[in-house]
Protein backbone atom coordinates (compact mmCIF):
# COMPACT_ATOMS: atom_id res chain seq x y z
CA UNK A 1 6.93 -4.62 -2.26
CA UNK A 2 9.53 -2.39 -3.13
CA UNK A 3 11.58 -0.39 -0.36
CA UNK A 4 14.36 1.96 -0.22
CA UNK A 5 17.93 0.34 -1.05
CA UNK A 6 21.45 1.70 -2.05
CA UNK A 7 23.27 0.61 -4.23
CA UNK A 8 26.94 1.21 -3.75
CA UNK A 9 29.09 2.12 -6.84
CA UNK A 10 33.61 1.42 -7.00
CA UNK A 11 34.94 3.47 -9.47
CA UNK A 12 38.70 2.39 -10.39
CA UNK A 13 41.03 2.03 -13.09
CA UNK A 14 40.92 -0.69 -15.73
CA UNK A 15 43.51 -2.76 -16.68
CA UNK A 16 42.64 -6.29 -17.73
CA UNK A 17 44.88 -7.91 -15.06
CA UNK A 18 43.02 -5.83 -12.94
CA UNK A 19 39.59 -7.24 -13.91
CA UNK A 20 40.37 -10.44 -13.90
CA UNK A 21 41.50 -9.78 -9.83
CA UNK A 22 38.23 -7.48 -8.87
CA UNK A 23 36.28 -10.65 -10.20
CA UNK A 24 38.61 -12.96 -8.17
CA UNK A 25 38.27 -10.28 -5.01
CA UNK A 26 34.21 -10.46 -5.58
CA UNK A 27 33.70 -13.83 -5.93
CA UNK A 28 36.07 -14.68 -3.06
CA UNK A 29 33.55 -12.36 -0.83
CA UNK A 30 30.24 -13.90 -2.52
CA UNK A 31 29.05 -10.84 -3.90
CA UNK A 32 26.71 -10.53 -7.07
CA UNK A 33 28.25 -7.40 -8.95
CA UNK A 34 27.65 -5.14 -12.20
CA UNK A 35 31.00 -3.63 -14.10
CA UNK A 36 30.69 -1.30 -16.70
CA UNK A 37 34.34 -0.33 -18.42
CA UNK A 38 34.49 3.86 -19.58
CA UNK A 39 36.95 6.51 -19.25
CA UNK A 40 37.64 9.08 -16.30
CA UNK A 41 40.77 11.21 -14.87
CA UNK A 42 42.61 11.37 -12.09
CA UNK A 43 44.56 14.42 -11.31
CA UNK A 44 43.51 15.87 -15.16
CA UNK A 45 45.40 12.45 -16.00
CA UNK A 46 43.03 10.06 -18.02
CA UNK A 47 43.03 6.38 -17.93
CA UNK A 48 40.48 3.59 -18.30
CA UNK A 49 38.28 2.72 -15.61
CA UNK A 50 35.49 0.60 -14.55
CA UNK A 51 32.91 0.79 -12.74
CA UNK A 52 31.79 -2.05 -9.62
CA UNK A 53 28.17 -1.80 -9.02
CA UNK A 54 26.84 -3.99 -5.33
CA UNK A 55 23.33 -4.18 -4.66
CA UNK A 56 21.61 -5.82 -2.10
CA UNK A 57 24.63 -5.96 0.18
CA UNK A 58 25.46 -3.99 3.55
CA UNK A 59 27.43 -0.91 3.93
CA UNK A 60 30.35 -2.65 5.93
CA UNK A 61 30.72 -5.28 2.77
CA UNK A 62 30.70 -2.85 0.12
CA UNK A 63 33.77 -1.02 1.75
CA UNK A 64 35.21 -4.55 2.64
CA UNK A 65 35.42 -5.29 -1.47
CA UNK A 66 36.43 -1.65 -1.84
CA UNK A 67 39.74 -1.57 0.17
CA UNK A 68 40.39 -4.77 -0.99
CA UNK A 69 40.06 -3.62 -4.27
CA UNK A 70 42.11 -1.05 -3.92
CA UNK A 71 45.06 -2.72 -2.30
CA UNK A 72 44.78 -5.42 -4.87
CA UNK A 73 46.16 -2.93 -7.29
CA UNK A 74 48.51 -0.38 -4.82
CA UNK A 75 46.15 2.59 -5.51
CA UNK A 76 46.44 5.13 -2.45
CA UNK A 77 42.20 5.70 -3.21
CA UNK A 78 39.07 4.80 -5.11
CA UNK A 79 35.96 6.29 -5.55
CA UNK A 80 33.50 4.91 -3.14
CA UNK A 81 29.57 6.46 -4.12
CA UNK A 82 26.10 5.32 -2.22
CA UNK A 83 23.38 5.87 -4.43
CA UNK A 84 19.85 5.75 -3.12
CA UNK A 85 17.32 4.03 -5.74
CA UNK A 86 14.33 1.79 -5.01
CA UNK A 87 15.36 -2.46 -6.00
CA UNK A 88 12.87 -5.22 -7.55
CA UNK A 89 13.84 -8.53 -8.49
CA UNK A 90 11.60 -9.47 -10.88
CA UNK A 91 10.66 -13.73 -11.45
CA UNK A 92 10.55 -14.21 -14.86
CA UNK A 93 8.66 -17.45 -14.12
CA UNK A 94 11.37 -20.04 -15.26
């Protein structure tokens, strides 16, 4: 049965040092995760970024990873979105 879930969505910038210390930050907090690398701005400055996607997690541990995330790299903010969407995990039957 499906219900309703969030999923919550870090947007931050991308360096590969960086990546390698989100996964580190993740893992540490035994969260399953999504990243998806792309390009954004930041005061009409653009850099690389990537994208953090949590599902099936609470509110209070999304935020957790977030501020850690964001400390891990000195940034004074991150995006921080809650996206309502409906969640199946599907058994593939292996």
């Amino acid at each position: 049965m499906n219900k309703q879930q969030v999923v919550y969505r870090i947007v931050t910038e991308r360096t590969p040092a960086y990546v390698k210390t989100i996964k580190r930050i993740l893992g540490e907090l035994h969260l399953d995760f999504s990243m998806y690398s792309g390009i954004g701005s930041y005061h009409l400055a653009e850099e690389k970024s990537i994208v953090i996607e949590l599902a099936f997690v609470s509110r209070n541990r999304a935020l957790v990873a977030a501020k850690l995330i964001g400390r891990a790299n000195g940034q004074e903010c991150i995006l921080f979105q809650e996206i309502p969407c409906q969640s199946t995990l599907i058994g593939t039957g292996k």
